[in-house]
Every structure is written in structure tokens, then in C-alpha cells.
Protein backbone atom coordinates (compact mmCIF):
# COMPACT_ATOMS: atom_id res chain seq x y z
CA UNK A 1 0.00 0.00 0.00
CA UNK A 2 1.49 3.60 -0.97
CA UNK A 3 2.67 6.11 2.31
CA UNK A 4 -0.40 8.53 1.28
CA UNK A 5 0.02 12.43 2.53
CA UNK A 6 -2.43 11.33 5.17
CA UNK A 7 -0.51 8.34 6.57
CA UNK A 8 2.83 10.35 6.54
CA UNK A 9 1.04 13.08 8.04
CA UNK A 10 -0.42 10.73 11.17
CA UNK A 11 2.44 8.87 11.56
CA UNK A 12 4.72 12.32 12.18
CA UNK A 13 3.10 12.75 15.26
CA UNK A 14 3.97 9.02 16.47
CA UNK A 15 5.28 8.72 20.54
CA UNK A 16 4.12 4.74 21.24
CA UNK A 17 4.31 1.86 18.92
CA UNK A 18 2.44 -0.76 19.84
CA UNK A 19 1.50 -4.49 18.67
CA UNK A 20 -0.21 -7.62 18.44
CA UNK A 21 1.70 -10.56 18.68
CA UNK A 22 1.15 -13.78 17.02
CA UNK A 23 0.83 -12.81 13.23
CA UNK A 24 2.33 -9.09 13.68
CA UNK A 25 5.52 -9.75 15.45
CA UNK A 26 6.24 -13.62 15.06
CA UNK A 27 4.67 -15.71 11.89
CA UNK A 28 5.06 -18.97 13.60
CA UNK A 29 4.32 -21.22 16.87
CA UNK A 30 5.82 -23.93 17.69
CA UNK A 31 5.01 -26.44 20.58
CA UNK A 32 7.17 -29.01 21.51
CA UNK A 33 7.55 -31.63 24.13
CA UNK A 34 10.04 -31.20 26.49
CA UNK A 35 11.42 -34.99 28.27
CA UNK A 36 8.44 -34.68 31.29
CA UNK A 37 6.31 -34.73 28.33
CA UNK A 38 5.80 -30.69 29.40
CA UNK A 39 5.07 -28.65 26.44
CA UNK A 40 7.41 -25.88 25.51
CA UNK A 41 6.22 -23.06 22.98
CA UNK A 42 8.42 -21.60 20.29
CA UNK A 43 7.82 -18.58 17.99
CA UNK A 44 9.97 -17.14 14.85
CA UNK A 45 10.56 -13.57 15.23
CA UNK A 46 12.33 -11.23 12.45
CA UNK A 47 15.91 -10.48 13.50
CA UNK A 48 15.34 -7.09 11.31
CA UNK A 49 12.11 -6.17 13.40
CA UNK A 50 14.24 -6.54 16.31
CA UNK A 51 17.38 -3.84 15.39
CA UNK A 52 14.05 -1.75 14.24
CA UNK A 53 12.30 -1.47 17.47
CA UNK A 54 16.01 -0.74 19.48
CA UNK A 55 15.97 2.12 16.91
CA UNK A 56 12.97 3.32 18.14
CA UNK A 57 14.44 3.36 21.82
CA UNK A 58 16.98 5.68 20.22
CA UNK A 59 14.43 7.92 18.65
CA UNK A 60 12.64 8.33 21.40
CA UNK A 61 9.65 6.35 20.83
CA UNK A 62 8.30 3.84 23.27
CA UNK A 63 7.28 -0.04 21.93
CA UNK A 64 4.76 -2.85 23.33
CA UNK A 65 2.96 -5.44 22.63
CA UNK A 66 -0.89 -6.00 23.68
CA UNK A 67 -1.35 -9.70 23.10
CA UNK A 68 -4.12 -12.08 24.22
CA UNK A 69 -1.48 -15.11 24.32
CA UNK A 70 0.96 -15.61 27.15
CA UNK A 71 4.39 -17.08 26.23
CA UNK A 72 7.74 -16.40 27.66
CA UNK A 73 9.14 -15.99 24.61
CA UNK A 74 7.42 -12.82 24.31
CA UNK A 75 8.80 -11.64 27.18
CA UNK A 76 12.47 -12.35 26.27
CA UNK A 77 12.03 -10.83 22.78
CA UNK A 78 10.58 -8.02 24.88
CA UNK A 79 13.47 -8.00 27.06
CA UNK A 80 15.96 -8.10 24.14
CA UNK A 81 14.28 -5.50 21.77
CA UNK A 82 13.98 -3.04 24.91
CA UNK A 83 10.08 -2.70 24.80
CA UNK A 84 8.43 -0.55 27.54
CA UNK A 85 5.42 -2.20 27.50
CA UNK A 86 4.82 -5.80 27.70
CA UNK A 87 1.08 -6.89 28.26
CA UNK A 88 0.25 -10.71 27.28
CA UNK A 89 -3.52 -12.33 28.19
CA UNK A 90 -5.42 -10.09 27.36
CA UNK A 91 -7.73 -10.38 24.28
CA UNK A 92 -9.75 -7.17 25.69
CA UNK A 93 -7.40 -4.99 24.56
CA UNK A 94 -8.74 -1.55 25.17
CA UNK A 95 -8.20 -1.41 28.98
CA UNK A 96 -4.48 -1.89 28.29
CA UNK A 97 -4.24 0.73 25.63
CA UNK A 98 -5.85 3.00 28.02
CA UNK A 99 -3.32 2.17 30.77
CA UNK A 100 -0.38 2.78 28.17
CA UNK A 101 -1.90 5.96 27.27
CA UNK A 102 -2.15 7.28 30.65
CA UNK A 103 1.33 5.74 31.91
CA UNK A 104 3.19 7.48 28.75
CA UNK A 105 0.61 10.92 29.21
CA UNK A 106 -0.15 10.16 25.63
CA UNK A 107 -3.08 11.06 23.17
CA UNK A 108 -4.78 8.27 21.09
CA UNK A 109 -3.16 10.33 17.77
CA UNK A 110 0.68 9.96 19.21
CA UNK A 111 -0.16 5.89 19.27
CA UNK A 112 0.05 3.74 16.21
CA UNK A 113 -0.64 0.12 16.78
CA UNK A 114 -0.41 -2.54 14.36
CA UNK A 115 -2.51 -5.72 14.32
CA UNK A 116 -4.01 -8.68 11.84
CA UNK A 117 -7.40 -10.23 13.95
CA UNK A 118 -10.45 -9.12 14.40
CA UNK A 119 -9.38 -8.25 18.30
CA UNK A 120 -7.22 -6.26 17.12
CA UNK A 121 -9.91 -3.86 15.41
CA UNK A 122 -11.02 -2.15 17.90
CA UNK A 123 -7.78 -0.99 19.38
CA UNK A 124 -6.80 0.23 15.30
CA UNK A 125 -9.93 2.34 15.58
CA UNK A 126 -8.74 4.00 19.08
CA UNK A 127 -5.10 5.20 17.71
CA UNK A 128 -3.86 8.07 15.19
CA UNK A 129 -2.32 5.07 13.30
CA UNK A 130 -3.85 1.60 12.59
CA UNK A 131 -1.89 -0.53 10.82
CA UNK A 132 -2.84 -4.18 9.22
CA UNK A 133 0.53 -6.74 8.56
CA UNK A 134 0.28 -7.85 4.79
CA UNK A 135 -1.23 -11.37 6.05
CA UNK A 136 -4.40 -9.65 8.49
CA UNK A 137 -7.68 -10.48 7.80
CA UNK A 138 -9.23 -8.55 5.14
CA UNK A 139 -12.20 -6.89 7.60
CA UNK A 140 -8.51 -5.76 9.29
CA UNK A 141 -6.55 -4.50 6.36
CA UNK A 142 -10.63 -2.96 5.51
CA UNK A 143 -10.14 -0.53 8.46
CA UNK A 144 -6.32 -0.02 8.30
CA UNK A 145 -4.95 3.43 7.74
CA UNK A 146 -2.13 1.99 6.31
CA UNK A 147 -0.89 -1.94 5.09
CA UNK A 148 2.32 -3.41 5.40
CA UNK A 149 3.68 -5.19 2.19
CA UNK A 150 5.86 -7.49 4.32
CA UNK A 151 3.70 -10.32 6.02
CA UNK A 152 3.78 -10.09 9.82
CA UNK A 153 7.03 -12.07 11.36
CA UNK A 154 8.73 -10.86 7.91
CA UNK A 155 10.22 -7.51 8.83
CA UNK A 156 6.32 -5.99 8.84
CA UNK A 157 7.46 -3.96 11.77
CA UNK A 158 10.22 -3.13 10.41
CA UNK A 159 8.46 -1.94 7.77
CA UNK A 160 6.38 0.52 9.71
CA UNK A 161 9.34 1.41 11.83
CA UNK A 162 11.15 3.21 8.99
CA UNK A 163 7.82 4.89 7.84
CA UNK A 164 7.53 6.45 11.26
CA UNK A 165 10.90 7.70 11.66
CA UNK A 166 11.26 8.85 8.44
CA UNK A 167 7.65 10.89 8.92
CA UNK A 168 9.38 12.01 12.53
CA UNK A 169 12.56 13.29 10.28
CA UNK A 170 14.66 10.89 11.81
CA UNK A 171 15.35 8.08 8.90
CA UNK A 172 18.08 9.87 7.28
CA UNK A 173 19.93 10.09 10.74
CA UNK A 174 19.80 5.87 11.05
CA UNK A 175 21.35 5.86 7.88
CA UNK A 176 23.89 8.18 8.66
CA UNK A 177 25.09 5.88 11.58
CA UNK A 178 25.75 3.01 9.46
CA UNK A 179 27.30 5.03 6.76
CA UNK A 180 24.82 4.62 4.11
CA UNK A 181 25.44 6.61 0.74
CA UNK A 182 29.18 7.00 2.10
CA UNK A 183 30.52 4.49 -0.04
């Protein structure tokens, strides 16, 4: 989907990124059985998501997740991405966006949150930015400001990531750090 003048526009004024989970940040579970015959679960997360969102610590824009699973793994990648927000069991969302909002003294316009279920729908319609990963549901992507092309584990937040910042100004400066057009 083209970066319209309108999706530019909301995403300048950007402060909080948050997202779904399963089908936004990771494409795959895995569940495994450990010797006790315990099951273990496993996701696939984008190693390029994961540079993205320490960018945004950088930049000065806080990350979460809002997801209605609970996994461990989440919390690690959490952990290792520096997210400010982790929030996992809850599939009614709002609450939890309304603690986030009040925690960072945000406005629903400086929050973009990016989701692919239908649980995810009514957050999207709460925040300046609603975003729907390449493989949402198509009632999602129907109420989306703005769709990924990459699928969601596949560098979709990556994706949206360098949208923001480069609305925000700030692209061109992660490209200076790693030299890019120097050569």
C-alpha cells in the first residue's frame, strides 16, 4: 500500500508503537515436548524487526505489545528488543491501551498500533495510526490506515518502523550511523 500524505502526516506525530503478537511480530508457533512430556512453545521472530524497534528506543519512541497469548518468549524478545510495554492475556485490549496511554501521558493520535485479527480492530480504531501486517484479515486490512507489504514475522514492523521515523525526520539520521550513501 502507498505512504499517502495522510498516513505520513499521522504517523509524524507518532510517541508509542504498539502491537499484536502472534501474526504481527512472530509468523510462527511452535510447541514441543520437552522430556516430562511438558510442552514448551516456540515462535519465529524477524531479526530485522528486532534492530528496528532498538531504533525506536533511540528515537525516542516507546514499543509494546498487547497480546491475548501468554508465552515467555514474548517476554524475552521483549526483554531483548527493549520494549516498555509488555502486556500478554489479554484479548480485551482496550483497557491496556488506556493504561499505556495514561502511563506514557499520551493522546490516542501519538499511538500507532499494528494488528491482523479481528481483536485487534477495535484498538486500530482507538489510535492516530492503525496498521494491518500484509497477512491480516481482510475486515482488518478494511479498516487499516495503512498496510504493510511485508507479512507479519517478515520484517512488517520493520516496515512501519522506517515509515515512522522517516515521517518524525529521523530516517536519514539511522542511515547516517551506518554510513549509508558514504561508499
Amino acid at each position: 500500500m502507498p505512504i499517502t500524505d495522510e498516513v505520513r502526516g499521522r504517523a509524524a506525530k507518532i510517541k508509542i508503537l504498539l502491537m499484536d503478537v502472534d501474526g504481527v511480530l512472530c509468523d510462527k508457533m511452535y510447541f514441543m515436548p520437552d522430556a516430562s512430556g511438558k510442552v514448551i512453545e516456540f515462535k519465529g521472530f524477524d531479526a530485522q524487526d528486532g534492530i528496528a524497534l532498538q531504533w525506536c528506543q533511540w528515537k525516542g519512541m516507546r514499543t509494546g505489545v498487547i497480546s491475548g497469548r501468554d508465552s515467555p518468549s514474548v517476554v524475552e524478545r521483549a526483554r531483548q528488543c527493549r520494549m516498555d510495554y509488555v502486556y500478554q492475556g489479554h484479548i480485551e485490549k482496550i483497557p491496556i491501551l488506556e493504561e499505556i496511554m495514561a502511563d506514557a501521558r499520551v493522546t490516542p493520535e501519538e499511538v500507532a498500533f499494528v494488528g491482523d485479527d479481528l481483536t485487534d480492530i477495535v484498538v486500530m480504531h482507538r489510535v492516530g495510526l492503525g496498521i494491518a501486517v500484509a497477512n491480516a484479515r481482510a475486515e482488518v486490512k478494511g479498516e487499516a490506515h495503512y498496510v504493510t507489504e511485508a507479512r507479519g514475522g517478515q520484517g512488517a514492523i520493520r516496515e512501519v518502523i522506517e515509515m515512522i521515523l522517516e515521517a518524525r525526520g529521523q530516517w536519514r539520521e539511522i542511515l547516517d550511523k551506518y554510513e549509508v550513501g558514504r561508499g
